[in-house]
Protein backbone atom coordinates (compact mmCIF):
# COMPACT_ATOMS: atom_id res chain seq x y z
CA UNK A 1 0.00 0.00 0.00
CA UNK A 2 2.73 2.28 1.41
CA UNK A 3 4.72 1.70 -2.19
CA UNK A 4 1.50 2.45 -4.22
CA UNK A 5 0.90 5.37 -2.60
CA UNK A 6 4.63 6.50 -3.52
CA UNK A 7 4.14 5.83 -6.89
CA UNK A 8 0.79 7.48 -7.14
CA UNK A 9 2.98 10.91 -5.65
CA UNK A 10 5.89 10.36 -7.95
CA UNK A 11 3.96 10.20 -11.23
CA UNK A 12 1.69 13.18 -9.84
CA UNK A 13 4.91 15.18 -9.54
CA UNK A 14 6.90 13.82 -12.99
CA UNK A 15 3.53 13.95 -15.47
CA UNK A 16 2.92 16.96 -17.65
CA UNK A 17 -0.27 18.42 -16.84
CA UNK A 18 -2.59 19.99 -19.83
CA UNK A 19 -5.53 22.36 -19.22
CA UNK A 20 -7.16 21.21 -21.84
CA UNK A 21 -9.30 18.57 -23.45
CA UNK A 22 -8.15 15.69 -25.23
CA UNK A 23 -8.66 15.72 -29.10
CA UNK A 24 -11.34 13.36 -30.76
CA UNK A 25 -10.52 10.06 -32.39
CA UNK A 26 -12.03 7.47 -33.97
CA UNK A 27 -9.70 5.27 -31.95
CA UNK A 28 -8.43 4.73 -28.49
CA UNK A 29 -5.65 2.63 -27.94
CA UNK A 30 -6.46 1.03 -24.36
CA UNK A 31 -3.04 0.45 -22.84
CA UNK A 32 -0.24 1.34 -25.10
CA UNK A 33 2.44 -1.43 -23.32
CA UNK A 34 2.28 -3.33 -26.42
CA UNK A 35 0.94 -0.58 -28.99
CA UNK A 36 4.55 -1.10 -30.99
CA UNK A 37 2.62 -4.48 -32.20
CA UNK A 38 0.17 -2.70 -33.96
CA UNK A 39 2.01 -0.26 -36.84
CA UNK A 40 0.70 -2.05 -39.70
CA UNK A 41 -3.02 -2.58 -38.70
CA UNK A 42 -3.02 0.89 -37.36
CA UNK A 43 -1.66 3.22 -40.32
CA UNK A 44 -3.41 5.63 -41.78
CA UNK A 45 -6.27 5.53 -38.71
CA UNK A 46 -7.04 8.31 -36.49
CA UNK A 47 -6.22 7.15 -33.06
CA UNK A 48 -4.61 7.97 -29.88
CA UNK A 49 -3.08 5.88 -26.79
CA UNK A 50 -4.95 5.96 -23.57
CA UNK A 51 -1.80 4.80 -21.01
CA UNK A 52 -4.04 2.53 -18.32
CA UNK A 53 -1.00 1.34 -16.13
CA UNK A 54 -0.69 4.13 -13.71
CA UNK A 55 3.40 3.99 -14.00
CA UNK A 56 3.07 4.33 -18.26
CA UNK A 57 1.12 7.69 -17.47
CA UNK A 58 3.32 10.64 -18.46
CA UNK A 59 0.36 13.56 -19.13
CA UNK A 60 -2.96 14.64 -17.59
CA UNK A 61 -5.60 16.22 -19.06
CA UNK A 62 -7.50 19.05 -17.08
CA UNK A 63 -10.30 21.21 -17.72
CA UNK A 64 -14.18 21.74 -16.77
CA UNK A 65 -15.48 18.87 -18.90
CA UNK A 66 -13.70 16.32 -17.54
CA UNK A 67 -13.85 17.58 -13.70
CA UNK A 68 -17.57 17.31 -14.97
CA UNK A 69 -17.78 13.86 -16.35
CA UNK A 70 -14.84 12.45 -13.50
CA UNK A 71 -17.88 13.37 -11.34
CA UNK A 72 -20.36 11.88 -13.34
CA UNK A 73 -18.23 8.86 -13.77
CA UNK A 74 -17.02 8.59 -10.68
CA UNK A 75 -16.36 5.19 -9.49
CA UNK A 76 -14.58 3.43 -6.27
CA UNK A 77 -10.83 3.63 -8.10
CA UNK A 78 -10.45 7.17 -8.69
CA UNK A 79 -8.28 6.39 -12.00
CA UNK A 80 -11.15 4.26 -13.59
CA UNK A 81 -13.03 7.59 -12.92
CA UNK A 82 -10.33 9.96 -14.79
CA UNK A 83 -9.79 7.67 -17.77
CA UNK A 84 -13.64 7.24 -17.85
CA UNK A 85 -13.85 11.00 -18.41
CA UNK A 86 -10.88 10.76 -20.79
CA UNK A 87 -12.68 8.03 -23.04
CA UNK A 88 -16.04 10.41 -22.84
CA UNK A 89 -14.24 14.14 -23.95
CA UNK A 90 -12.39 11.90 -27.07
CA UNK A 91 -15.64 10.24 -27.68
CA UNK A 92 -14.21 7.14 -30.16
CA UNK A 93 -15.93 4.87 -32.16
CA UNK A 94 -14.04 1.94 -31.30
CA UNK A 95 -11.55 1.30 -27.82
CA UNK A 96 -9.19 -0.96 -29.20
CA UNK A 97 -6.57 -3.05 -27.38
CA UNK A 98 -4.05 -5.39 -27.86
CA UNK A 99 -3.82 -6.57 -24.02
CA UNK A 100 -6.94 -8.80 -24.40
CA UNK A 101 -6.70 -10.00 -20.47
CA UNK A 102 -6.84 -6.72 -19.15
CA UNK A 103 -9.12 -7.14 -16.34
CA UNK A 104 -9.77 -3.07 -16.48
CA UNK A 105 -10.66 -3.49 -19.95
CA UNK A 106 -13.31 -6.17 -19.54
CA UNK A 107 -14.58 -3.89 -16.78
CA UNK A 108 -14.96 -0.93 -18.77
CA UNK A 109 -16.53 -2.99 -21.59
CA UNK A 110 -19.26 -3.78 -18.88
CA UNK A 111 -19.54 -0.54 -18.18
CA UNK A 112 -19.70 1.57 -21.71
CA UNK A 113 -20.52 -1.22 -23.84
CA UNK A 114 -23.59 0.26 -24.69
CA UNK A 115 -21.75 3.35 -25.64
CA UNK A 116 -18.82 1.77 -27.09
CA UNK A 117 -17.24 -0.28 -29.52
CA UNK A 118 -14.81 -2.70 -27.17
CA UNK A 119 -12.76 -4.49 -29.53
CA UNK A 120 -10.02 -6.56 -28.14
CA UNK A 121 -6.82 -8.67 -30.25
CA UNK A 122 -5.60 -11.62 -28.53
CA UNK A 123 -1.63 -11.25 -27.66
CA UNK A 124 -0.77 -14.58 -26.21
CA UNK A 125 -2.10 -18.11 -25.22
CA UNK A 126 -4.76 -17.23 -22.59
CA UNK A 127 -5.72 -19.78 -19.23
CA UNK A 128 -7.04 -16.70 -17.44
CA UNK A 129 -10.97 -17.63 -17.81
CA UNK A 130 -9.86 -21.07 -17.08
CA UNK A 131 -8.29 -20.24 -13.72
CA UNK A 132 -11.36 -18.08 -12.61
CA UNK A 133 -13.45 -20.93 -13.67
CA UNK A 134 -11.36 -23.22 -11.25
CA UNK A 135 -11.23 -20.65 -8.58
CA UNK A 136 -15.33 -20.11 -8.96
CA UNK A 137 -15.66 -23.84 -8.43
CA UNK A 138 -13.40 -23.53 -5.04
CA UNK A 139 -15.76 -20.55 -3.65
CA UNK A 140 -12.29 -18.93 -3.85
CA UNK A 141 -12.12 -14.98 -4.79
CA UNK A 142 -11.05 -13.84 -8.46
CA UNK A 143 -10.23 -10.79 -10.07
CA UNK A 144 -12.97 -10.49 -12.05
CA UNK A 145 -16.43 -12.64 -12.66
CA UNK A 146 -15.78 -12.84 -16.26
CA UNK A 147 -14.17 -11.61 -19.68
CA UNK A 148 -16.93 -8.98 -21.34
CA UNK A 149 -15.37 -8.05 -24.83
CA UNK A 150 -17.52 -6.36 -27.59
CA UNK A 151 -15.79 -8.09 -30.51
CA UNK A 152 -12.72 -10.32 -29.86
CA UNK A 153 -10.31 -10.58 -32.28
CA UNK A 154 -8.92 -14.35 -31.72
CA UNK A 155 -6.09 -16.65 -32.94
CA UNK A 156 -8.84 -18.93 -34.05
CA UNK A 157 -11.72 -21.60 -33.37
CA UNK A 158 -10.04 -22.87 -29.89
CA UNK A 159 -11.07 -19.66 -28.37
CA UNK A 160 -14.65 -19.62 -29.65
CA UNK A 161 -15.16 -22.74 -28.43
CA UNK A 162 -13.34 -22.34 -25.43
CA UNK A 163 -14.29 -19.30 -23.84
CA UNK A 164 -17.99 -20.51 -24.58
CA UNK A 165 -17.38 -23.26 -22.45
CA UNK A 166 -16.33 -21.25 -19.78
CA UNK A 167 -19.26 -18.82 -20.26
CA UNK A 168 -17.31 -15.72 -20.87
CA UNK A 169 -19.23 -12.44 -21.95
CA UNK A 170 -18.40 -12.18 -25.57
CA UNK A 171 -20.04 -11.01 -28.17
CA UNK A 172 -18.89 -11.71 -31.12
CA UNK A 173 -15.88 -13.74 -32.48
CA UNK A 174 -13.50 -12.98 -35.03
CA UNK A 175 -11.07 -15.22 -36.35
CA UNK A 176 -7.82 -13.51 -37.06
CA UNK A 177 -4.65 -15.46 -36.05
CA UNK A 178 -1.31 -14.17 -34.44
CA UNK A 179 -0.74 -10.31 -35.13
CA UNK A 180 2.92 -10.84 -33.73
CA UNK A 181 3.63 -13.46 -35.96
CA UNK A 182 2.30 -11.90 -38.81
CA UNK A 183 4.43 -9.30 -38.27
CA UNK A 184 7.00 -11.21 -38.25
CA UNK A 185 6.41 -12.79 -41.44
CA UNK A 186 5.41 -9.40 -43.02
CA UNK A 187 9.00 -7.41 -42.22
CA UNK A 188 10.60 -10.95 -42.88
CA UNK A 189 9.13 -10.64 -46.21
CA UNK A 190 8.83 -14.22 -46.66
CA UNK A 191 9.79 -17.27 -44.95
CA UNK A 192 12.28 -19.12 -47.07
CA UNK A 193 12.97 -23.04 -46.55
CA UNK A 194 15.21 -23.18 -43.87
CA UNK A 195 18.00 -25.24 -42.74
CA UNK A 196 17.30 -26.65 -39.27
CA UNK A 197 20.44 -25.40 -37.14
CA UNK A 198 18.82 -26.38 -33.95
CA UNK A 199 17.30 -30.13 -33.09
CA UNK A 200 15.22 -28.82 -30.20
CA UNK A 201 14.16 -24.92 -28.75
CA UNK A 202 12.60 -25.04 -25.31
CA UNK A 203 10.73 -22.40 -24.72
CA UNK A 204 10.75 -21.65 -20.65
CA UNK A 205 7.74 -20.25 -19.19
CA UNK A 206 9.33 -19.24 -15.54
CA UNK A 207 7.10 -17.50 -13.64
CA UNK A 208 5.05 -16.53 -16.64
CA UNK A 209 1.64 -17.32 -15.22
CA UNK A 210 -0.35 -14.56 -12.56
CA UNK A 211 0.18 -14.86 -9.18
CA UNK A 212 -3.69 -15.58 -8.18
CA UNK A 213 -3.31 -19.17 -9.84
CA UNK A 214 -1.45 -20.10 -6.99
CA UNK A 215 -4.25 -19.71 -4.73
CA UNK A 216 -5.28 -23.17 -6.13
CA UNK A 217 -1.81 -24.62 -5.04
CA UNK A 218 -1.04 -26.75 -8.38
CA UNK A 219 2.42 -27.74 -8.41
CA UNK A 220 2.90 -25.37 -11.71
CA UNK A 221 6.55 -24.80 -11.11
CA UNK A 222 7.40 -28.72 -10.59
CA UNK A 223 5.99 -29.49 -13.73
CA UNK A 224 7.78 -26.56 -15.74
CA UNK A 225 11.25 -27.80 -14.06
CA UNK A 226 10.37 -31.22 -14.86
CA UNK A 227 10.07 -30.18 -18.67
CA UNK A 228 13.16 -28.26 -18.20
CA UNK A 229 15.24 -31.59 -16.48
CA UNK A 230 14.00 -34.11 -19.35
CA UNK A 231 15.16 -31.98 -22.24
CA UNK A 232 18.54 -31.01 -20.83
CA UNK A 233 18.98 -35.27 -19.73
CA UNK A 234 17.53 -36.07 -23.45
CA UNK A 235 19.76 -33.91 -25.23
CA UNK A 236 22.88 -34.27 -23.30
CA UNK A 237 22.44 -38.23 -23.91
CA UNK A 238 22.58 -37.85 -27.38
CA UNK A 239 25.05 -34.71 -28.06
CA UNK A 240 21.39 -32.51 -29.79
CA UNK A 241 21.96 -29.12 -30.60
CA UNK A 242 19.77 -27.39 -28.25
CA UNK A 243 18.40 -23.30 -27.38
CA UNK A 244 16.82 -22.58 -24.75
CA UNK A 245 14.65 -19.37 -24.91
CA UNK A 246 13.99 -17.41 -21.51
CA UNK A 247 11.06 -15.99 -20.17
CA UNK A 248 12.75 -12.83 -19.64
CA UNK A 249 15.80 -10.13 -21.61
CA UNK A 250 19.76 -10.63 -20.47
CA UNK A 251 18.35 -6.46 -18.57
CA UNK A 252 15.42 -8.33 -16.18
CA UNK A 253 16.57 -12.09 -15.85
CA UNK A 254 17.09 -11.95 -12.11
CA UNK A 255 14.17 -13.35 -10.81
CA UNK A 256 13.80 -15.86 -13.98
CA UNK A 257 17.78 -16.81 -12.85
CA UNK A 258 16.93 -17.34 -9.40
CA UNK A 259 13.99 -19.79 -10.58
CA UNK A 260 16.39 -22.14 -12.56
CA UNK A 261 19.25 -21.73 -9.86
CA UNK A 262 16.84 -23.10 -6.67
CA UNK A 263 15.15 -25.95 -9.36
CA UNK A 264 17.96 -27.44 -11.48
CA UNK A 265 21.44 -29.44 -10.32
CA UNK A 266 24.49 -27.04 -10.65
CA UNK A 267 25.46 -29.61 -13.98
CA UNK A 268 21.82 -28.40 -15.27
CA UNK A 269 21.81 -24.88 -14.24
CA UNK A 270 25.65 -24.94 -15.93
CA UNK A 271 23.62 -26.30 -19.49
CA UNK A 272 20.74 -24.43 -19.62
CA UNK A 273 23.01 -21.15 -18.92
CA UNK A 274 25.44 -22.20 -21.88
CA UNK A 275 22.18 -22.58 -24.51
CA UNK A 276 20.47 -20.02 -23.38
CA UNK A 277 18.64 -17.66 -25.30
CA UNK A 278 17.42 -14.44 -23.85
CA UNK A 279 14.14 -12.59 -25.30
CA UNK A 280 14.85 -9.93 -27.40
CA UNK A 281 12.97 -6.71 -28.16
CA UNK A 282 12.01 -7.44 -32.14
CA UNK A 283 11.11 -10.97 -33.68
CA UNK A 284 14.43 -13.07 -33.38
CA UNK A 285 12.84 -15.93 -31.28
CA UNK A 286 10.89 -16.87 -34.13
CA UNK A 287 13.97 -17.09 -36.34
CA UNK A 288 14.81 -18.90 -33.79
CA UNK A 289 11.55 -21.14 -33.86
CA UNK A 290 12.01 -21.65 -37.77
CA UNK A 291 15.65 -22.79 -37.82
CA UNK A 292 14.71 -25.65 -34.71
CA UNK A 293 13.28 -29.27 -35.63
CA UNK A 294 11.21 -29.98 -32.44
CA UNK A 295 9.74 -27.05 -30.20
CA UNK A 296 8.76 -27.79 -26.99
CA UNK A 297 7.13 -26.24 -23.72
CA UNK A 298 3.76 -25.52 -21.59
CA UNK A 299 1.90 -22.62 -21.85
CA UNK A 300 3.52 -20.29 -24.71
CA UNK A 301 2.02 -18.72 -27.65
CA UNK A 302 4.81 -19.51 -30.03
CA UNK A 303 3.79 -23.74 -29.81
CA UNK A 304 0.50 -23.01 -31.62
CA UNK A 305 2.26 -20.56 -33.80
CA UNK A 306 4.28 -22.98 -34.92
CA UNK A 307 2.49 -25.43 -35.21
CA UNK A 308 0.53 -23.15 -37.62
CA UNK A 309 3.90 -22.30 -40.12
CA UNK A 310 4.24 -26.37 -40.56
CA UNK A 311 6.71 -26.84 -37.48
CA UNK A 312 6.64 -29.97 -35.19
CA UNK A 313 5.56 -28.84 -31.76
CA UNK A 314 5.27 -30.66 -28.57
CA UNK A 315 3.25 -29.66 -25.76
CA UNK A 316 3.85 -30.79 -22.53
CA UNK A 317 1.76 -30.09 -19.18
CA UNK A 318 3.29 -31.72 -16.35
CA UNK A 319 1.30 -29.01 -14.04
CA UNK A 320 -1.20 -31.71 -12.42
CA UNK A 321 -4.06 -29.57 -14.01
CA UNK A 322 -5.89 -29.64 -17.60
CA UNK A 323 -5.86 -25.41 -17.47
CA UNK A 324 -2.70 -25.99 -19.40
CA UNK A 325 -3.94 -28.42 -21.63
CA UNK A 326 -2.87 -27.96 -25.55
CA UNK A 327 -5.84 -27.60 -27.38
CA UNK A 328 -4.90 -30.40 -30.05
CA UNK A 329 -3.92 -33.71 -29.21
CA UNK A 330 -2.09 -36.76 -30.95
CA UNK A 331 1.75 -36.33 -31.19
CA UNK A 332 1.67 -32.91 -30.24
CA UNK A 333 0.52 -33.28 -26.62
CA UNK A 334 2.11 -35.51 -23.86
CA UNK A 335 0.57 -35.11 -20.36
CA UNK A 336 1.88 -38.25 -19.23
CA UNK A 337 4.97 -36.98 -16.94
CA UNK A 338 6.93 -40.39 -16.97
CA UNK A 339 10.64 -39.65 -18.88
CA UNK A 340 10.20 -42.44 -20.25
CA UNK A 341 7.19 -41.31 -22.45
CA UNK A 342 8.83 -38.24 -23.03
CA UNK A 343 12.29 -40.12 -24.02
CA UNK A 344 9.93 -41.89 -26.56
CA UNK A 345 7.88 -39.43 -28.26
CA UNK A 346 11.28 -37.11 -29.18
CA UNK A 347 12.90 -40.11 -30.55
CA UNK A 348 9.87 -40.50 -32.33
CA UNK A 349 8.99 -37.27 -33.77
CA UNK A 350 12.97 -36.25 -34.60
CA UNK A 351 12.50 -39.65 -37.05
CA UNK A 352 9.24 -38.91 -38.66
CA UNK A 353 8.25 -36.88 -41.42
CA UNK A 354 6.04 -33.99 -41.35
CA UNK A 355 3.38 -35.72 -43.14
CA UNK A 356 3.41 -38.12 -40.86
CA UNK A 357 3.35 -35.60 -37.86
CA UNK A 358 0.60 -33.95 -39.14
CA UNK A 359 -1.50 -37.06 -40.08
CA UNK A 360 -1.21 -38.12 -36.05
CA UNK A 361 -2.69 -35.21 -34.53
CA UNK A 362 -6.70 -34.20 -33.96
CA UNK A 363 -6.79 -30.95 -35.72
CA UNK A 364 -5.70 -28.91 -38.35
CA UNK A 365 -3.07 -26.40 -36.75
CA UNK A 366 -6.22 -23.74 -38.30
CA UNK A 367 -7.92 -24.36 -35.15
CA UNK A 368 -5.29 -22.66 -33.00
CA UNK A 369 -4.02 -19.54 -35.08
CA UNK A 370 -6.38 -18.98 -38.28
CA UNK A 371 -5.87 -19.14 -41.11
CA UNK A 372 -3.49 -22.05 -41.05
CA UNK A 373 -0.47 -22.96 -42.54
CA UNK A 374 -0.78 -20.83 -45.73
CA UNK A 375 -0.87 -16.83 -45.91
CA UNK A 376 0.45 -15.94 -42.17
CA UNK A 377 0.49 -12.46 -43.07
CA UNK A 378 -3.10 -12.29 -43.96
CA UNK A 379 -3.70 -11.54 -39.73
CA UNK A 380 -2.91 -7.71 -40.81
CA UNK A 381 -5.54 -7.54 -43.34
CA UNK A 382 -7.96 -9.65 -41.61
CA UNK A 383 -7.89 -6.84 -38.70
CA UNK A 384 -7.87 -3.90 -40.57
CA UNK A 385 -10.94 -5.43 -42.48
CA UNK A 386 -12.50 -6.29 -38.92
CA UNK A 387 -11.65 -2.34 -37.86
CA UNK A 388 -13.15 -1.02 -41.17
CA UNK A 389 -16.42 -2.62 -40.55
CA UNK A 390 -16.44 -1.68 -36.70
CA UNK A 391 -15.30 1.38 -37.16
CA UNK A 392 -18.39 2.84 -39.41
């Protein structure tokens, strides 16, 4: 509380204040942590940035209006009230973000949905509505009931089907696919054949899930160093070539480092520091992801995504809970923690041919970033479509 309350004071004091009203867009970007994502589907639209993490806010608008509408908006959190008023004086046709969990988001939706256009894109692999589902079941407290979104723009069918399931508030349901990887393919130009440098690229998810999932005490972090221990005793046995992709930059690896340091053997922590590779700012993790034979992990994004170019992929949940499930199964999926089923399927899928990959599992990789295999890029014009139609 005490460290909240020095924040609050410290961003009063550092933000440039401006008597006047904020200009009218068509669009507000809710939360601009991840805005950089969106320069293609964005360009040529008139928009602005509404900052929504108190510690992001670097201006404040103030005049009569929005004392006027703060009051008439005035809610228990006195920011919800100001960027309430905000959203009213700029008066948008569509509040846009790319931080699809936001909890304030899905809030305000509830609120001004019959005002607004809420339109949210789907960053990342989301579990969220399945841990408040678990949590409801407990009679333990969430963050929020449920997920109310306007129009979602999702990776694909999974979500549709899943967040039905779970009896989230959404409206409608637009199938789009990965924005990030699309980008990726778009500034790559296009995605040549490429030689497979790598045998295996683990993707880490340390300490990537929130904190309120532990309130259901699954051993999440066993099952993630489990994962961890297999493929470093897998790939030392037979001399692979292996990365290892953090959770985290070389700049903010501490608490990720202190993770691997209390969970593996000093031999393992010694491998998994030699082949790491820590997440950089642009798109070099799915170079990365191309130039690897086998990608494995838990919970990332970048298993379904590539899955989706053509890639083998194996999912692993060793988390004693289906939240983590991988939404296709065959030889993509292996829930059974045993090393020697795990020993097994590598051997197996290293051997076999993508054909033959692809013929063994439940779904077409479609069903977990649209549109597929074919046309990646297509996510940037599939948005800007979605936006044009919203948006009049």
């Amino acid at each position: 509380m005490i460290r909240k309350i020095f924040l609050i004071f410290k961003i009063l004091f550092k933000t440039k204040y401006i008597f006047s009203n904020p200009k009218n867009r068509e669009i507000v970007i809710f939360d601009g942590n991840t805005s950089g994502e969106l320069r293609h589907v964005l360009s040529g639209y008139s928009y602005t940035i509404l900052e929504t993490r108190i510690d992001r806010v670097k201006e404040i608008h103030l005049s009569k209006e929005i004392l006027y509408s703060f009051i008439n908006n005035f809610q228990k959190n006195i920011f919800n009230s100001y960027l309430l008023s905000i959203i009213e004086q700029i008066n948008p046709r569509i509040i846009f973000t790319y931080i699809d969990n936001s909890y304030r988001f899905s809030e305000f939706s509830k609120l001004r949905g019959n005002k607004y256009k809420f339109v949210a894109l789907q960053n990342g692999a989301r579990y969220e509505h399945r841990i408040i589902q678990n949590l409801k079941k407990k009679k333990i407290e969430t963050p929020i009931d449920k997920f109310n979104i306007s129009d979602f723009l999702c990776f694909g069918e999974h979500e549709i089907n899943d967040y039905n399931k779970t009896q989230q508030n959404i409206k409608n349901f637009h199938k789009v696919g990965s924005l990030k990887l699309a980008n990726f393919i778009f500034e790559k130009k296009k995605i040549k054949k490429q030689i497979k440098k790598f045998d295996i690229l683990l993707i880490s998810d340390a300490n990537c899930w929130d904190l309120f999932l532990n309130k259901l005490n699954y051993p999440i972090e066993k099952g993630l160093i489990k994962l961890i221990k297999y493929t470093i005793k897998f790939a030392m046995i037979r001399n692979l070539k292996v990365k290892i992709a953090a959770r985290n930059s070389r700049n903010n690896f501490v608490k990720e480092q202190k993770f691997y340091r209390q969970n593996l053997t000093n031999f393992e922590y010694k491998y998994l520091m030699k082949n790491i590779f820590f997440r950089p700012k642009k798109y070099k993790t799915y170079d990365l992801m191309i130039k690897s034979k086998i990608i494995i992990g838990t919970m990332s994004t970048m298993l379904r995504e590539n899955l989706s170019l053509g890639g083998k992929t194996l999912a692993c949940n060793y988390t004693k809970t289906d939240i983590f499930d991988f939404p296709i199964t065959g030889l993509c999926f292996l829930k059974n923690d045993n090393y020697h089923f795990f020993e097994r399927r590598l051997i197996n899928l290293l051997k076999i041919s993508k054909k033959k990959y692809f013929d063994q599992i439940n779904k077409n990789p479609s069903y977990v970033s649209y549109p597929g295999i074919i046309n990646k890029a297509k996510t940037i014009k599939l948005v800007r479509e979605k936006i044009n139609f919203l948006i009049k």
